[in-house]
C-alpha atoms as a PDB file:
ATOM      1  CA  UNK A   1     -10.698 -32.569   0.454  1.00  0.00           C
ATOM      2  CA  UNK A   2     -10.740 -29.400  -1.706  1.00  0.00           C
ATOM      3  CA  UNK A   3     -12.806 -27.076   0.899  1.00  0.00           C
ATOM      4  CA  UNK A   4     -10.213 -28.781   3.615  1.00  0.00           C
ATOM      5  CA  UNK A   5      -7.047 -27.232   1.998  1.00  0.00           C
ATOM      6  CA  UNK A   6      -9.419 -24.260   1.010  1.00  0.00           C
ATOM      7  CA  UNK A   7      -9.797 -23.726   4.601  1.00  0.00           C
ATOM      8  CA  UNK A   8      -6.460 -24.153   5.333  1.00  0.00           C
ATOM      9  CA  UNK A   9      -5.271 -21.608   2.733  1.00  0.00           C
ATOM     10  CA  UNK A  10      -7.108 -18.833   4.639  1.00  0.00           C
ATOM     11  CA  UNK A  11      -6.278 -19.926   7.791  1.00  0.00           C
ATOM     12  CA  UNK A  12      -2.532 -19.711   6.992  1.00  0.00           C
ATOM     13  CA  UNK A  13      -3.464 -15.830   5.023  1.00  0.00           C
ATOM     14  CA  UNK A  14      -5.068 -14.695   8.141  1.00  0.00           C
ATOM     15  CA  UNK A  15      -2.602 -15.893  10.223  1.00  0.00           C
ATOM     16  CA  UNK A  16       0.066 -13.660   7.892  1.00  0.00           C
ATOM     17  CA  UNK A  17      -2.294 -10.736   8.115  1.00  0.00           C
ATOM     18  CA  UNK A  18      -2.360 -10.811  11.873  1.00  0.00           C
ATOM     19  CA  UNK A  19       1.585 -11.131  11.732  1.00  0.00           C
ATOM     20  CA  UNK A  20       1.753  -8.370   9.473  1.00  0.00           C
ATOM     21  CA  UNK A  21      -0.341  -5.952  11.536  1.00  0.00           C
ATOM     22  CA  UNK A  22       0.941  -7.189  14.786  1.00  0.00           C
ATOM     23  CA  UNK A  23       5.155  -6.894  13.282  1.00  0.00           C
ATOM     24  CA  UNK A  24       3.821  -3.040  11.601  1.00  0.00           C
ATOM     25  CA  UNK A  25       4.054  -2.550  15.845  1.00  0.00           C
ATOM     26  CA  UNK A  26       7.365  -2.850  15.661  1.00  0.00           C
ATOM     27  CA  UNK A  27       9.495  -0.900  13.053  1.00  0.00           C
ATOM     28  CA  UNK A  28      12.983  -3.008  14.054  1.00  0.00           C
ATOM     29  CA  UNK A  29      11.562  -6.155  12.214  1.00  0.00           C
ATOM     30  CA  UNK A  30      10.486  -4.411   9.091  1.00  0.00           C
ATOM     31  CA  UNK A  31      14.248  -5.194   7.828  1.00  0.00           C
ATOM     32  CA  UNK A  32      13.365  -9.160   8.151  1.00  0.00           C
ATOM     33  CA  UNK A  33      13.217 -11.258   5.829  1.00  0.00           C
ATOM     34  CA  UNK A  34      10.662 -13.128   7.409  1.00  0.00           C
ATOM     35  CA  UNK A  35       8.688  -9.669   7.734  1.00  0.00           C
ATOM     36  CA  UNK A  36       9.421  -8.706   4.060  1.00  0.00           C
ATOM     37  CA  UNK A  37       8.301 -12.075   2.934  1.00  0.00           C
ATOM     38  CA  UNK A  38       4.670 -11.515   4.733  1.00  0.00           C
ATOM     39  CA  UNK A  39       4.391  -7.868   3.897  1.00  0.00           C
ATOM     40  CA  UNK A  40       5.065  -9.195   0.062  1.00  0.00           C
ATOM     41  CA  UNK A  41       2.405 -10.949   0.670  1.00  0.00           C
ATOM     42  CA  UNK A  42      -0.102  -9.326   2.719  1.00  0.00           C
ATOM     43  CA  UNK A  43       0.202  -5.350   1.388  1.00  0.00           C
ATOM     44  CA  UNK A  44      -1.361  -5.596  -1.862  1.00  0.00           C
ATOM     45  CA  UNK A  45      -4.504  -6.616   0.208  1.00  0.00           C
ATOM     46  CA  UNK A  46      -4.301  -4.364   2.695  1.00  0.00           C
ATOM     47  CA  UNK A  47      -3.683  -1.691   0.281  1.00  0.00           C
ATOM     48  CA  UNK A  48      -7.167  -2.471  -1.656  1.00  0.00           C
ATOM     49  CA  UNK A  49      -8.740  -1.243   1.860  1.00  0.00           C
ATOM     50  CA  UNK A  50      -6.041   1.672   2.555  1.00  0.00           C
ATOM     51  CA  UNK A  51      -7.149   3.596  -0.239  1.00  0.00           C
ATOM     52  CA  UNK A  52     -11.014   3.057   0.424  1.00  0.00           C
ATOM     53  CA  UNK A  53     -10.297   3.670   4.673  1.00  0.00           C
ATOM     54  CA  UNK A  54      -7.641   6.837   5.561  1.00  0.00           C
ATOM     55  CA  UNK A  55      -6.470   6.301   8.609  1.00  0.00           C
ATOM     56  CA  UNK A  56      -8.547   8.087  11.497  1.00  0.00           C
ATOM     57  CA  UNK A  57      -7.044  11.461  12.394  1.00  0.00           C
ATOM     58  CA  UNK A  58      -3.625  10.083  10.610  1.00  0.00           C
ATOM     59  CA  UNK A  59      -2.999   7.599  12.893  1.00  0.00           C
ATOM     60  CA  UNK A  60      -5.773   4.934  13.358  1.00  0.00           C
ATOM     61  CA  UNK A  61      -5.638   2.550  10.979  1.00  0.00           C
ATOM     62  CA  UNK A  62      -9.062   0.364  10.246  1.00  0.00           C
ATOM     63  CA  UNK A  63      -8.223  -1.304   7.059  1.00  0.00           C
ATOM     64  CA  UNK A  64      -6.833  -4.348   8.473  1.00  0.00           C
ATOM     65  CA  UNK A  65     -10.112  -4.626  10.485  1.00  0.00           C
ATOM     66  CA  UNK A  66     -11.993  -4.106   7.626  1.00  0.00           C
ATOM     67  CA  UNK A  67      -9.633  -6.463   5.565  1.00  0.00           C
ATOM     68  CA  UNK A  68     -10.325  -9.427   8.187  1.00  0.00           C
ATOM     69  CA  UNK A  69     -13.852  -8.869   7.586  1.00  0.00           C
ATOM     70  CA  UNK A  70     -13.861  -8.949   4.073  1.00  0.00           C
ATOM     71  CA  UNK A  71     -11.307 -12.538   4.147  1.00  0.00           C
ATOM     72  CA  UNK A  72     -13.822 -14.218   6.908  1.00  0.00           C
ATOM     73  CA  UNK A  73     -17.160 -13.303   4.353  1.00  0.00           C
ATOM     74  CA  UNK A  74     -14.865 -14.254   0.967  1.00  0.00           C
ATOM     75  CA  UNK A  75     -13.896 -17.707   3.116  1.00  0.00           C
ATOM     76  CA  UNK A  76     -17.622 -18.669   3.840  1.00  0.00           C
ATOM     77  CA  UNK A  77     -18.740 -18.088   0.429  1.00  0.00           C
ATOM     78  CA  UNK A  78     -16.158 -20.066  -1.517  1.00  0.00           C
ATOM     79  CA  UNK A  79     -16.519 -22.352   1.133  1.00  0.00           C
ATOM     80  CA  UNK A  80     -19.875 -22.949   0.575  1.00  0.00           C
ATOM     81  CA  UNK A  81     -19.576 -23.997  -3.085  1.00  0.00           C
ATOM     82  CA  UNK A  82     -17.479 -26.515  -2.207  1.00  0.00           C
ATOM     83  CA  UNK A  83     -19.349 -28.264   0.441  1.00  0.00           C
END
């Protein structure tokens, strides 16, 4: 039951950080609440890899990549202790 809802609170983060990376695409929706609501949410983590990964040449920005990663290896391992 716990590693159930565990599962499905990083489901439903990952989902925001794709949403956040995917609305970043498109500056219109930045004024959203919706959009503010994940950003909120999802830019204090991304940050954590900003400041570790510049962007490439200015522009080309790895973190969330990187950030992904990091969730999917953090997931498995708390998983694990609760399985």
């Amino acid at each position: 039951m716990i590693a159930q809802s565990l599962k499905l609170l990083f489901t439903c983060y990952t989902l925001m950080l794709f949403i956040r990376v995917i609305g970043s695409w498109f500056p219109q929706f930045r004024a959203h609440n919706f959009m503010r609501f994940i950003a909120h949410y999802t830019d204090p983590y991304l940050n954590i890899f900003k400041k570790i990964i510049p962007p490439i040449g200015g522009i080309v920005d790895i973190s969330p990549m990187i950030g992904f990663f990091c969730l999917q290896i953090l997931e498995k391992i708390v998983l694990s202790f609760f399985r």
